[in-house]
C-alpha atoms as a PDB file:
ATOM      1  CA  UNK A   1     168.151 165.653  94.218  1.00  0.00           C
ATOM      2  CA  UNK A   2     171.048 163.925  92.452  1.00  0.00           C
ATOM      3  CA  UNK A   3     170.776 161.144  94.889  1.00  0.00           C
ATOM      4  CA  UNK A   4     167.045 160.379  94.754  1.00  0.00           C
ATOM      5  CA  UNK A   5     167.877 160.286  90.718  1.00  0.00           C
ATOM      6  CA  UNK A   6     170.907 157.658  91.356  1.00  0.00           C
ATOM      7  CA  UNK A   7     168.589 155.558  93.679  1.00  0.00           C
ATOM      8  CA  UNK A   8     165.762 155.866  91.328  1.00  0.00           C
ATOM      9  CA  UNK A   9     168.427 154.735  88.366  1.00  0.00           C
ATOM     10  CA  UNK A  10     170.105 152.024  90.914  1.00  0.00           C
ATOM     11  CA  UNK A  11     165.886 151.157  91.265  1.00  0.00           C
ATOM     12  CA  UNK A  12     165.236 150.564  88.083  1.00  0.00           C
ATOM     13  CA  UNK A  13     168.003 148.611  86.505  1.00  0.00           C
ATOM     14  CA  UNK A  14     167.824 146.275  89.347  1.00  0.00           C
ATOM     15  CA  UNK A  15     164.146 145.656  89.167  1.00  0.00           C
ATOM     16  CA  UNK A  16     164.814 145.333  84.393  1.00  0.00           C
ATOM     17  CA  UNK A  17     167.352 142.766  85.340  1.00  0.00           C
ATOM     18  CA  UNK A  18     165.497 140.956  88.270  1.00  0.00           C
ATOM     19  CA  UNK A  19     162.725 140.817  85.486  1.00  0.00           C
ATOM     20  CA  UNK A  20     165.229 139.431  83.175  1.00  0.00           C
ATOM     21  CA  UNK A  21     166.446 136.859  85.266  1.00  0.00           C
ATOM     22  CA  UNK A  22     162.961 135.979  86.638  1.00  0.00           C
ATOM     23  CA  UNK A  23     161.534 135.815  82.057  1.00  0.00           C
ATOM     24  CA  UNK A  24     164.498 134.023  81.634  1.00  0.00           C
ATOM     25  CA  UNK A  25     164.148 131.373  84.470  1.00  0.00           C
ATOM     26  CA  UNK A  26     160.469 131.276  83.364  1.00  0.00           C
ATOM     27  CA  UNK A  27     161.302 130.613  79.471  1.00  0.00           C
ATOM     28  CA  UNK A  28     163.782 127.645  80.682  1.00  0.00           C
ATOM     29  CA  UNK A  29     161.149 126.303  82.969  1.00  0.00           C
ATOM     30  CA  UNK A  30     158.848 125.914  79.990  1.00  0.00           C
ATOM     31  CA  UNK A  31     161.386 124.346  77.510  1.00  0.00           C
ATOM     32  CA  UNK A  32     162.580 121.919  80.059  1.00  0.00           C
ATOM     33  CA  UNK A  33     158.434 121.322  80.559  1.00  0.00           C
ATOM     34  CA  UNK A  34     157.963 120.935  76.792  1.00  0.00           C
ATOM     35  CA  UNK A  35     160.987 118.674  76.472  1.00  0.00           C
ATOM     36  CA  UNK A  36     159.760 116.465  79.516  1.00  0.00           C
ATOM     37  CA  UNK A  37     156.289 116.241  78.057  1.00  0.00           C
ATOM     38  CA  UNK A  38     158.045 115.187  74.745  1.00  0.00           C
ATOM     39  CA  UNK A  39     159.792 112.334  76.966  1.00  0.00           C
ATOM     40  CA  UNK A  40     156.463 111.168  78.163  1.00  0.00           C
ATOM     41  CA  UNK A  41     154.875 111.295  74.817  1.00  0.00           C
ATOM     42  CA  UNK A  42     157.720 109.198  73.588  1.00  0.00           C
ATOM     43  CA  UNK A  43     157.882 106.884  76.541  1.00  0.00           C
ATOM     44  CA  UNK A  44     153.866 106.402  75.966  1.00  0.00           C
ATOM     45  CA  UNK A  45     154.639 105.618  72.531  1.00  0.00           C
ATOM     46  CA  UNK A  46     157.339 102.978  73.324  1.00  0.00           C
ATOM     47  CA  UNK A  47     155.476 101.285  75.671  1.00  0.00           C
ATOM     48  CA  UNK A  48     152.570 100.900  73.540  1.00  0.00           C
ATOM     49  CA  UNK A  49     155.198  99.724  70.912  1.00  0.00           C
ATOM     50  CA  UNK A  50     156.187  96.886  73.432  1.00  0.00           C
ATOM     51  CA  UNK A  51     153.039  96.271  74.096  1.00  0.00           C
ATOM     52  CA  UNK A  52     151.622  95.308  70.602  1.00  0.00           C
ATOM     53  CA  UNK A  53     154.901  93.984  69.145  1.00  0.00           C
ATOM     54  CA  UNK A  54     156.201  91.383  72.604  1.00  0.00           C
ATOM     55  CA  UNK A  55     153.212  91.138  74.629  1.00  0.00           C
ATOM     56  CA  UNK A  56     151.278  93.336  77.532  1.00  0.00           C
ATOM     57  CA  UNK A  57     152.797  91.197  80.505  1.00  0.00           C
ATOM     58  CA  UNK A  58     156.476  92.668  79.181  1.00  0.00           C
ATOM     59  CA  UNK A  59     155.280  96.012  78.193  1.00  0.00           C
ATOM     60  CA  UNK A  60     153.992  96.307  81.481  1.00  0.00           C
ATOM     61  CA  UNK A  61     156.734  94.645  83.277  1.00  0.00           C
ATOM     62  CA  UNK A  62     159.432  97.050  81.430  1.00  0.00           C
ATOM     63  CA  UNK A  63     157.580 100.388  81.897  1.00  0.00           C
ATOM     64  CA  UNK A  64     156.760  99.778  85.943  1.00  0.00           C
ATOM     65  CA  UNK A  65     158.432 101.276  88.491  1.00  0.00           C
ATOM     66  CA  UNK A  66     159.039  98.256  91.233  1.00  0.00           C
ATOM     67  CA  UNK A  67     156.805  99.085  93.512  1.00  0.00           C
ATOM     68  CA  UNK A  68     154.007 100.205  90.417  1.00  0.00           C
ATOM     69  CA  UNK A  69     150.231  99.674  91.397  1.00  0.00           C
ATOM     70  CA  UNK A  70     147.690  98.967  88.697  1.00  0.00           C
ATOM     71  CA  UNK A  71     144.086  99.053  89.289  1.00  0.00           C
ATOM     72  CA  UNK A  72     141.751  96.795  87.309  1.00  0.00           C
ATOM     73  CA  UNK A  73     138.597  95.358  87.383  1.00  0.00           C
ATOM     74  CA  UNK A  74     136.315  95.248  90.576  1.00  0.00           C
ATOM     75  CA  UNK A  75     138.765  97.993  92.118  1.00  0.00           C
ATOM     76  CA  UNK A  76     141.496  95.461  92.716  1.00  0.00           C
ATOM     77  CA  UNK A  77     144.982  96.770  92.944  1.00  0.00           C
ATOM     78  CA  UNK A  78     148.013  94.847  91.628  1.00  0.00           C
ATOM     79  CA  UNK A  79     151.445  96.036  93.578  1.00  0.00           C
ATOM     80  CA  UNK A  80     154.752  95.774  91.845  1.00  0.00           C
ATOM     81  CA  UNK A  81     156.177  94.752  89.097  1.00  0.00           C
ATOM     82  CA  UNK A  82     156.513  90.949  89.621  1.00  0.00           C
ATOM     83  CA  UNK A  83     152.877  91.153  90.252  1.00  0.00           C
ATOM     84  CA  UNK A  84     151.900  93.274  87.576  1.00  0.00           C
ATOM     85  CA  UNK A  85     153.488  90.995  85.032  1.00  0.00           C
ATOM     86  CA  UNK A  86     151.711  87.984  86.243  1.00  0.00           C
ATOM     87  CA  UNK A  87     148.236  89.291  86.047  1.00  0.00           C
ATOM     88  CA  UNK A  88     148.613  90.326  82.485  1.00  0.00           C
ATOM     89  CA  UNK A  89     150.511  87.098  82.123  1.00  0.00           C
ATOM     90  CA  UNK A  90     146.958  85.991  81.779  1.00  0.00           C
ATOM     91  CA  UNK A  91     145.694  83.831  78.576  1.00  0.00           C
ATOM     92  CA  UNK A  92     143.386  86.230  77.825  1.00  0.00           C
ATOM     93  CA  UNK A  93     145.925  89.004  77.037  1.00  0.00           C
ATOM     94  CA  UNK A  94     147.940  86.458  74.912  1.00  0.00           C
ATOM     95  CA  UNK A  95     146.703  87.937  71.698  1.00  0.00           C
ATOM     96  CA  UNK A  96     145.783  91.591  72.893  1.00  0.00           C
ATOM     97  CA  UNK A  97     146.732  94.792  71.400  1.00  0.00           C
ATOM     98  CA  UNK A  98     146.053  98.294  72.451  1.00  0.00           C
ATOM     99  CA  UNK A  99     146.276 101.629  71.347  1.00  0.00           C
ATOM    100  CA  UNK A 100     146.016 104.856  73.528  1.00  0.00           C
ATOM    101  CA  UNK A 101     147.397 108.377  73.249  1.00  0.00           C
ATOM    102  CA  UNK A 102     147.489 111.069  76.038  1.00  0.00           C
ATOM    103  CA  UNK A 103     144.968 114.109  76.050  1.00  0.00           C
ATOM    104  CA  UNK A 104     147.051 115.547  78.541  1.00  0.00           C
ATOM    105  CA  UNK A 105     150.450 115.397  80.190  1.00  0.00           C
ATOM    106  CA  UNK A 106     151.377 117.594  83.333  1.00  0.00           C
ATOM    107  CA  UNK A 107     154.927 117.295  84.326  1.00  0.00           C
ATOM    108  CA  UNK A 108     155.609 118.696  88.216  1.00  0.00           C
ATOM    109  CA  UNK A 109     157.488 121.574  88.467  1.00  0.00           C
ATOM    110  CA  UNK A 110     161.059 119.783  89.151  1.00  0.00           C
ATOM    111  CA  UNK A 111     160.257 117.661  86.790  1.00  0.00           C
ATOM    112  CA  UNK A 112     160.512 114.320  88.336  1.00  0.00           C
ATOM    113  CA  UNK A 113     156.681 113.868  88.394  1.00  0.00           C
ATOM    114  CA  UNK A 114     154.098 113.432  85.253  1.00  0.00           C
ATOM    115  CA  UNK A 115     150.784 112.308  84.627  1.00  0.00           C
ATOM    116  CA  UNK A 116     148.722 111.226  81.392  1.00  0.00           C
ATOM    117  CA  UNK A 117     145.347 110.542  80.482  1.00  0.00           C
ATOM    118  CA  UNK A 118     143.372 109.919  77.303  1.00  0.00           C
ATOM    119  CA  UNK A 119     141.487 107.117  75.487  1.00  0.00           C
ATOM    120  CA  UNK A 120     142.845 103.862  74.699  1.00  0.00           C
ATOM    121  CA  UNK A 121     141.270 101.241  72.817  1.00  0.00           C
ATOM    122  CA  UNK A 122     142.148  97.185  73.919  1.00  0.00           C
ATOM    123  CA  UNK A 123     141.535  94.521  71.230  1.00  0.00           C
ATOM    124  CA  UNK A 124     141.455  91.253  72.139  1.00  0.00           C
ATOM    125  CA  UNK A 125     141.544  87.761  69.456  1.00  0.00           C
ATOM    126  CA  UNK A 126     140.234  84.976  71.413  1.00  0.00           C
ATOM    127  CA  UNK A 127     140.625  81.341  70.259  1.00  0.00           C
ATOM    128  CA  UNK A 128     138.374  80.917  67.597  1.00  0.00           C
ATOM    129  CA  UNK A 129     139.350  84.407  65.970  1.00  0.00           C
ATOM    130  CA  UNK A 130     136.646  86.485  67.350  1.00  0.00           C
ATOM    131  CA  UNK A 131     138.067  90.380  67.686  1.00  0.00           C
ATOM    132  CA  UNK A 132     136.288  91.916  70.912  1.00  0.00           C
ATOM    133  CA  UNK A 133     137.530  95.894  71.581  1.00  0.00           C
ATOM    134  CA  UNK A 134     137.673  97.189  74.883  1.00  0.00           C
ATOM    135  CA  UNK A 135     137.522 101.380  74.854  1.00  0.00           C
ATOM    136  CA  UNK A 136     137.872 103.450  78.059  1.00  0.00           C
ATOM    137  CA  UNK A 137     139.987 106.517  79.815  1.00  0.00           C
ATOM    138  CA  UNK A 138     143.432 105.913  80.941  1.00  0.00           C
ATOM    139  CA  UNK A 139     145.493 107.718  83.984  1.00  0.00           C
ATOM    140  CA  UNK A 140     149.065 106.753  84.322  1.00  0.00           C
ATOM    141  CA  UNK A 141     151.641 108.410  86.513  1.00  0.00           C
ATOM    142  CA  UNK A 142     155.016 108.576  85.564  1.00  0.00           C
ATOM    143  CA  UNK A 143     157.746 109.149  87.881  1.00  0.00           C
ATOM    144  CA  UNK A 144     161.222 109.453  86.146  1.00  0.00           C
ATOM    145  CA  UNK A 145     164.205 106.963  87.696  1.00  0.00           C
ATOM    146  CA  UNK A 146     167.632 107.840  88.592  1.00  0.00           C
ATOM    147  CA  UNK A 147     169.072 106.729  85.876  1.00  0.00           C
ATOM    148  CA  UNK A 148     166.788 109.419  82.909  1.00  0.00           C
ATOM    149  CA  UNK A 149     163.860 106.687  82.566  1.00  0.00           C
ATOM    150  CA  UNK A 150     160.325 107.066  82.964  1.00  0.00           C
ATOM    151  CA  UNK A 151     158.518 104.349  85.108  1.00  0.00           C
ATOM    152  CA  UNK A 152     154.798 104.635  85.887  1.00  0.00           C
ATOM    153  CA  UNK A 153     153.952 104.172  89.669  1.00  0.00           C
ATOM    154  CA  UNK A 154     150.205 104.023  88.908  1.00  0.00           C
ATOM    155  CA  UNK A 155     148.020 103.043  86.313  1.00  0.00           C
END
């Protein structure tokens, strides 16, 4: 009887401190998740800083991963970043702004691996003044690089 009361004791604190380990894994898993998200949020931010204050064709240049793919109009994709810069390069986004701000971020589980979406709003002066806005959804996916920064492989 003593033994079956050892095992049961032997039992139980290793199945209160796998439990700790595994709540305590799990509580890390979601601060290193809230403090990626908060990278995103702020990378989203800077890029739309860029964006509005230099131009989109170096806001887009500076936040793509080199081999980045942006679709646009008609379903066309745009691969890499030299690319990518000369499409928005483009007179028309000369005097563009934009503002956007993700609904959502999901971050994979290592951590390596995020996407956004949510609304943005384009804005767009052409040469005589006239202010046309452009409002749709927005999915980016952000991969982060090997030196800490986020670079979006898709957009």
């Amino acid at each position: 009887m003593i033994n079956v009361l050892n095992i049961g004791k032997t039992t139980s604190i290793t199945f209160f401190l796998s439990m700790l380990i595994f709540m305590t894994s799990s509580c890390s898993q979601k601060n290193n998740n809230a403090d990626t998200k908060n990278e995103i949020r702020q990378t989203e931010k800077d890029f739309q800083q860029l964006l509005n204050s230099e131009g989109a064709a170096l806001a887009f240049y500076t936040f793509a991963a080199d081999s980045a793919v942006i679709k646009r109009e008609n379903d066309t994709l745009i691969i890499g970043k030299e690319a990518i810069k000369k499409y928005y390069l483009n007179h028309f986004y000369k005097n563009a702004t934009a503002v956007w701000e993700p609904d959502l971020i999901d971050v994979s589980d290592d951590g390596t691996m995020a996407y956004t979406f949510g609304k943005y709003e384009w804005s767009f002066t052409d040469s005589t003044g006239k202010k046309t806005n452009y409002r749709g959804i927005f999915h980016t996916v952000w991969k982060k690089m090997s030196d800490g920064s986020w670079k979006y492989v898709w957009d």
